[in-house]
C-alpha atoms as a PDB file:
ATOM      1  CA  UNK A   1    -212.100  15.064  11.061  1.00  0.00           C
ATOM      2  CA  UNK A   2    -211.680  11.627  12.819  1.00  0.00           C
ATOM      3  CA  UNK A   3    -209.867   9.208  11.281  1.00  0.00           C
ATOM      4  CA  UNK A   4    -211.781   7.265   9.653  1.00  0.00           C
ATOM      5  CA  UNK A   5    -209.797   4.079   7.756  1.00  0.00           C
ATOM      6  CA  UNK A   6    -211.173   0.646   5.328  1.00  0.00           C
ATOM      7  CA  UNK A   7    -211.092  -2.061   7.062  1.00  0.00           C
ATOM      8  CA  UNK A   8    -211.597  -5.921   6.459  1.00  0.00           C
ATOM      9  CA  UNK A   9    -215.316  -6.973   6.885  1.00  0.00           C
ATOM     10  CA  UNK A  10    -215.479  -8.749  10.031  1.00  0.00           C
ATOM     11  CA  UNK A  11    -219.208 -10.401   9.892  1.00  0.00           C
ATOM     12  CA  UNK A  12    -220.583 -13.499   8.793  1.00  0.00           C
ATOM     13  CA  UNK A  13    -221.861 -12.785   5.590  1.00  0.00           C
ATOM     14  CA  UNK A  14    -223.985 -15.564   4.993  1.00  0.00           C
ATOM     15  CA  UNK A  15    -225.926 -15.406   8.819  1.00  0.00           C
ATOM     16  CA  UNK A  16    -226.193 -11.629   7.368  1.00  0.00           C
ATOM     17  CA  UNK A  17    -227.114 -11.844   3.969  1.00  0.00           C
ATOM     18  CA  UNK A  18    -226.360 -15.214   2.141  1.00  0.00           C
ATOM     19  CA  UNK A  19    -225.208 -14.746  -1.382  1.00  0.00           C
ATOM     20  CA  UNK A  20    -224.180 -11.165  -0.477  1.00  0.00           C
ATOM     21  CA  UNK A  21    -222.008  -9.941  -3.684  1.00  0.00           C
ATOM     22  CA  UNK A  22    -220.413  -6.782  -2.175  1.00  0.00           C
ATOM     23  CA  UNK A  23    -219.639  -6.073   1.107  1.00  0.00           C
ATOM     24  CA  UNK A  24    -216.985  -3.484   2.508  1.00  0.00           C
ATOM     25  CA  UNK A  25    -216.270  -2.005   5.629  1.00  0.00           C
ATOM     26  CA  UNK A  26    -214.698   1.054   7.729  1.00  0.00           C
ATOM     27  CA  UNK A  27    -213.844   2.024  10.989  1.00  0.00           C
ATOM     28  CA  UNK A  28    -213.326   5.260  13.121  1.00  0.00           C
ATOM     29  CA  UNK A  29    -211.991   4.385  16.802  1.00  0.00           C
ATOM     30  CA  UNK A  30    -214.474   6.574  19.715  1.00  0.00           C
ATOM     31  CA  UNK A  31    -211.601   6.603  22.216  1.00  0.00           C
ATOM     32  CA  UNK A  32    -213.614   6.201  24.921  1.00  0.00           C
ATOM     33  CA  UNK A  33    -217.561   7.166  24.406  1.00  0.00           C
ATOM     34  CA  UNK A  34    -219.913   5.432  25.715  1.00  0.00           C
ATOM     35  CA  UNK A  35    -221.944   3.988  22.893  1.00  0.00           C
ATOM     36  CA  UNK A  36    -224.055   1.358  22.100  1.00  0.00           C
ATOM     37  CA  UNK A  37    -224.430   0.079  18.601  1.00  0.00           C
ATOM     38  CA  UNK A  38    -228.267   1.365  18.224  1.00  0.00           C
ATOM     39  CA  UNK A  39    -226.627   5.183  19.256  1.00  0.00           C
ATOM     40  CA  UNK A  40    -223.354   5.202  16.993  1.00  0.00           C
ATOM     41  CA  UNK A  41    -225.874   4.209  14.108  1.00  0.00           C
ATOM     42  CA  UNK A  42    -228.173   7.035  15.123  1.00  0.00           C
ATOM     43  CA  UNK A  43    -225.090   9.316  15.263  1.00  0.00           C
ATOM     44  CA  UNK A  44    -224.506   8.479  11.851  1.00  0.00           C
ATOM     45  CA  UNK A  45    -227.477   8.222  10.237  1.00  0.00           C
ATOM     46  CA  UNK A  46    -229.073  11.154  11.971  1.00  0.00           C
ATOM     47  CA  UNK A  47    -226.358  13.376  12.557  1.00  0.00           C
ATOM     48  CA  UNK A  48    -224.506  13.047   9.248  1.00  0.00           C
ATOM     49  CA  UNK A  49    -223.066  16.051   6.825  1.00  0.00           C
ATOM     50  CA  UNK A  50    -226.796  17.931   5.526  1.00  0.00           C
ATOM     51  CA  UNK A  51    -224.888  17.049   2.004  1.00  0.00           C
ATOM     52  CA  UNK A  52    -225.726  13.277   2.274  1.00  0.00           C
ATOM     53  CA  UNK A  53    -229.722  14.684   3.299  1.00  0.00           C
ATOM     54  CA  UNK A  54    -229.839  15.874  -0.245  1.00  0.00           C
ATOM     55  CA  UNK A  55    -228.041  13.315  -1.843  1.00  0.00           C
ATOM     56  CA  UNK A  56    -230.909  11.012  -0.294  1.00  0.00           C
ATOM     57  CA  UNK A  57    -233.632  13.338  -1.493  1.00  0.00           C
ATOM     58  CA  UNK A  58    -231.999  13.453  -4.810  1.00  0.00           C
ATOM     59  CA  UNK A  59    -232.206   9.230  -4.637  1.00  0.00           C
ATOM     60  CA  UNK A  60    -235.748   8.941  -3.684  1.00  0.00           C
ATOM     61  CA  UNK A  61    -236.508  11.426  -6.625  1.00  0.00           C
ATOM     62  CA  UNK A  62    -234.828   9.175  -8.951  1.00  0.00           C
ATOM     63  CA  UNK A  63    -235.923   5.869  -7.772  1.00  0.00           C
ATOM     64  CA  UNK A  64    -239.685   6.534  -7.628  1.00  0.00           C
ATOM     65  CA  UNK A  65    -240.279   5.880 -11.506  1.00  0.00           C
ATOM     66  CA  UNK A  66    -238.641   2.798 -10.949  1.00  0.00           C
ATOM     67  CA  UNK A  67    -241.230   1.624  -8.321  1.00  0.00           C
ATOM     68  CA  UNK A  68    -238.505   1.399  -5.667  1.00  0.00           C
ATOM     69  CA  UNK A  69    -238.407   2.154  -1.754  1.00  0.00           C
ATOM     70  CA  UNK A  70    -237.876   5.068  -0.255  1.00  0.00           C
ATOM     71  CA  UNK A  71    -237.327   6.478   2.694  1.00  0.00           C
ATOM     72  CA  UNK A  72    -238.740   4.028   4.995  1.00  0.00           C
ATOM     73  CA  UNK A  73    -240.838   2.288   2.854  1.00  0.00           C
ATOM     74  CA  UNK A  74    -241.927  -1.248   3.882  1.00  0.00           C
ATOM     75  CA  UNK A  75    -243.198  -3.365   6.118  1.00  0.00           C
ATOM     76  CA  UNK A  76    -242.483  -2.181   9.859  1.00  0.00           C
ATOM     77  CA  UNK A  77    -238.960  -3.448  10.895  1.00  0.00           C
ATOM     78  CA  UNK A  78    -238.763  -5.321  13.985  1.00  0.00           C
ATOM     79  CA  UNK A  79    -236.304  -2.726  15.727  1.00  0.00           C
ATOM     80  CA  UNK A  80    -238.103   0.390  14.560  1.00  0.00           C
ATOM     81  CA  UNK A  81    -236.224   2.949  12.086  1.00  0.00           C
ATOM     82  CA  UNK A  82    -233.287   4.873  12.565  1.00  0.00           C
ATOM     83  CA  UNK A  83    -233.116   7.126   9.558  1.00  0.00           C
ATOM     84  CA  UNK A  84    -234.919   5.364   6.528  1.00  0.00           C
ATOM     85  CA  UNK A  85    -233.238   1.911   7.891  1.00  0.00           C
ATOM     86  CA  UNK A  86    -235.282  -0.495   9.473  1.00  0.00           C
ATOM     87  CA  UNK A  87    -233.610  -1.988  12.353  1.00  0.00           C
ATOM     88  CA  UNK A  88    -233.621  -6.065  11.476  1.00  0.00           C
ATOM     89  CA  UNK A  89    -231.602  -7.206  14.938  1.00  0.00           C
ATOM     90  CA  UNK A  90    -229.774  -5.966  18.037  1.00  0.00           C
ATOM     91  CA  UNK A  91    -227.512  -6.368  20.732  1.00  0.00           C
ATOM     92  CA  UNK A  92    -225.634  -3.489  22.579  1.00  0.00           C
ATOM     93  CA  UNK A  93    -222.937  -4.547  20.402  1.00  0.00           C
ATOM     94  CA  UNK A  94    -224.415  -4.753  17.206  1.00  0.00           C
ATOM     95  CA  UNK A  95    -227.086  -3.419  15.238  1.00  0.00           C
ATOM     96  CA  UNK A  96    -228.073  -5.083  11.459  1.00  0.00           C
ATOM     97  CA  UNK A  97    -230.548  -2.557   9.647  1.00  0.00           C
ATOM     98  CA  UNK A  98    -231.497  -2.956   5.979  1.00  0.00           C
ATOM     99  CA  UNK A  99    -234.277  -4.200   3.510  1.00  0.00           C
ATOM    100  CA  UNK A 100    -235.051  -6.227   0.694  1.00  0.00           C
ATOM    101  CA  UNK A 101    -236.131  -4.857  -2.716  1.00  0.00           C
ATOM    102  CA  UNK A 102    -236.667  -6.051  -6.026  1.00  0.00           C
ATOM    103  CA  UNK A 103    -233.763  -4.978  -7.239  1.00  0.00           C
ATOM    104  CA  UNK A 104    -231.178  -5.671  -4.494  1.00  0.00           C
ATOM    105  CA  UNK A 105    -231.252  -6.501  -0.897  1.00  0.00           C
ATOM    106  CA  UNK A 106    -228.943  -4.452   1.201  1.00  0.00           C
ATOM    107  CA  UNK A 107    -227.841  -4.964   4.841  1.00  0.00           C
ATOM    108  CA  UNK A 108    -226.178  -2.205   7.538  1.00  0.00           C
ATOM    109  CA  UNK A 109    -223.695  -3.566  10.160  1.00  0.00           C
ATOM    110  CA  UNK A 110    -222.837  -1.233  12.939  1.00  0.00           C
ATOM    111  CA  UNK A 111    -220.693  -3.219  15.653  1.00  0.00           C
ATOM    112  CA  UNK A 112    -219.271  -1.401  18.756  1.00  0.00           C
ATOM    113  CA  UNK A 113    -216.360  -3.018  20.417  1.00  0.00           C
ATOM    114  CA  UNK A 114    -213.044  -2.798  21.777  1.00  0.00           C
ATOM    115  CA  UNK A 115    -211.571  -1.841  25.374  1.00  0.00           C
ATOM    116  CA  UNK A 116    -213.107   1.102  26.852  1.00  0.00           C
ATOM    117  CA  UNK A 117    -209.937   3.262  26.818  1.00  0.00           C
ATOM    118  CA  UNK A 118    -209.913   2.299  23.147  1.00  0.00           C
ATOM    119  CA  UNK A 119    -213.527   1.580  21.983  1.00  0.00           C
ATOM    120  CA  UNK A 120    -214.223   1.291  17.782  1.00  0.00           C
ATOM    121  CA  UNK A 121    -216.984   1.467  15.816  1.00  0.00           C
ATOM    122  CA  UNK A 122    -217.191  -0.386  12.674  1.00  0.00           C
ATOM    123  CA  UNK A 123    -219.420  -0.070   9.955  1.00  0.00           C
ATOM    124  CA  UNK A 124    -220.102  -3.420   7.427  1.00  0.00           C
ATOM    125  CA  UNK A 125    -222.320  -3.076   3.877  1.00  0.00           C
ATOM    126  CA  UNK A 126    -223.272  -6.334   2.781  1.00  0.00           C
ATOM    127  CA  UNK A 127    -225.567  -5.867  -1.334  1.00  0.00           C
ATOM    128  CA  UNK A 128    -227.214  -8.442  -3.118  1.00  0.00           C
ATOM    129  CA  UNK A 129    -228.330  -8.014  -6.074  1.00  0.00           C
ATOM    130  CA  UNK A 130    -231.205  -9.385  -8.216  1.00  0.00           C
ATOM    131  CA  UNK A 131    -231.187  -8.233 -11.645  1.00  0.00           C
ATOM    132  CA  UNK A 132    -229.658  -5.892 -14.081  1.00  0.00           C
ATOM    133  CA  UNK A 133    -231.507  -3.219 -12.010  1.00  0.00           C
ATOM    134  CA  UNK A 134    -229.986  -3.582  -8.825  1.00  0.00           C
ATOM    135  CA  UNK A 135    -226.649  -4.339 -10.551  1.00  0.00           C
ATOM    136  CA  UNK A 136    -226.788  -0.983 -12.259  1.00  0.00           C
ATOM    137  CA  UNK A 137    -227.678   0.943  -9.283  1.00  0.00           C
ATOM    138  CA  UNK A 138    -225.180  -0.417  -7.166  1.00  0.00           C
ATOM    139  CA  UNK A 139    -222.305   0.444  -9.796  1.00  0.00           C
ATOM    140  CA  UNK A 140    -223.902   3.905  -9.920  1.00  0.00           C
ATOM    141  CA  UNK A 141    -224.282   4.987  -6.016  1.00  0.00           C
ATOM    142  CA  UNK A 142    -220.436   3.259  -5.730  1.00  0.00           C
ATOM    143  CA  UNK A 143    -218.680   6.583  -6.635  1.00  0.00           C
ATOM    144  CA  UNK A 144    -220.497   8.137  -3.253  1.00  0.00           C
ATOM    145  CA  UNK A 145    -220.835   5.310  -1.100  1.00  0.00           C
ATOM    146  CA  UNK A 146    -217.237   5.497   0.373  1.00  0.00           C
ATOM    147  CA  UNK A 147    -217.111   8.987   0.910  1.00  0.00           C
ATOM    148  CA  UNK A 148    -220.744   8.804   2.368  1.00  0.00           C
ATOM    149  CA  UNK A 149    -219.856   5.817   5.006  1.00  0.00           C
ATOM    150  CA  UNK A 150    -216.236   7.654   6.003  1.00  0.00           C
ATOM    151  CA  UNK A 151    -218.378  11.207   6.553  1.00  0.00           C
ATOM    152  CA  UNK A 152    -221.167   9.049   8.265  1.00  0.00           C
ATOM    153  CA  UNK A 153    -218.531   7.303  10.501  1.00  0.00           C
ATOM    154  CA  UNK A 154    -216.539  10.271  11.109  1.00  0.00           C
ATOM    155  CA  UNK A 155    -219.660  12.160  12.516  1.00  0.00           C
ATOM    156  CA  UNK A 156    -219.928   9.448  15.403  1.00  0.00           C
ATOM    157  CA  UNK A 157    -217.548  11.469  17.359  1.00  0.00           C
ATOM    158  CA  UNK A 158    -217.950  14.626  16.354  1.00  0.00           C
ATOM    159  CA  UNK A 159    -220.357  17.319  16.969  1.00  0.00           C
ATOM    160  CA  UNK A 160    -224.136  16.715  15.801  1.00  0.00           C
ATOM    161  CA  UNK A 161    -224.610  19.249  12.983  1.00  0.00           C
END
């Protein structure tokens, strides 16, 4: 698998998400592929391990008796959907997808950059959270975000499944 390593977040957080209380980020250099930021998210939300597929189905199961979104749920987003994010803003460089919900609103970064013998892609997660809710369900999914993101990123530059 690529390497795939935690980096610092590199985004301005509060032009993001203001009040953001976790954020993280990773990185997996692309050598050089020719990507813009709307395909290396579509790479990884679209072309990820069939493992995270089910641990999304399992989610939306969970979440419905709660009253929160799913898959896509929401007013339309601006940039379309890639995946069940709604794409908020775009450049070639960068793509922010994400959504607000009542218990937490959450935020995608996917920045492409770098020379092009030596091109990155970097993925940021900026969460804010509302209540006790959201605050409980982001401790929960934070055992399988990492390893989700690194599998995500790492499928950017590898074979679509």
């Amino acid at each position: 698998m690529t390497s795939v390593r935690e980096v610092t977040p590199n985004v301005d957080a509060n032009a993001v998400l203001a009040g953001a209380q976790f954020i993280d980020a990773f990185r997996v250099e692309i050598g050089t592929a020719n990507l813009d930021a709307r395909q290396a998210c579509t790479r990884m939300v679209l072309h990820g391990p069939r493992w995270i597929d089910a641990l999304v189905r399992l989610r939306n199961v969970l979440v419905t008796p709660f009253g929160l979104k799913t898959s896509g749920e929401g007013a339309p987003a601006p940039g379309g959907l890639i995946g069940l994010f709604p794409v908020l803003s775009e450049t070639p460089e960068r793509l922010v997808a994400g959504f607000n919900d009542y218990h937490l609103d959450f935020r995608l970064v996917v920045d492409v950059n770098g020379e092009t013998t030596r091109r990155q892609v970097t993925s940021t997660t900026l969460v804010r959270t509302h209540n006790l809710l959201g605050r409980t369900y982001l401790t929960l999914i934070m055992p399988f975000h990492k390893l989700v993101v690194r599998s995500m990123l790492g499928r950017i530059v590898e074979p679509a499944r």
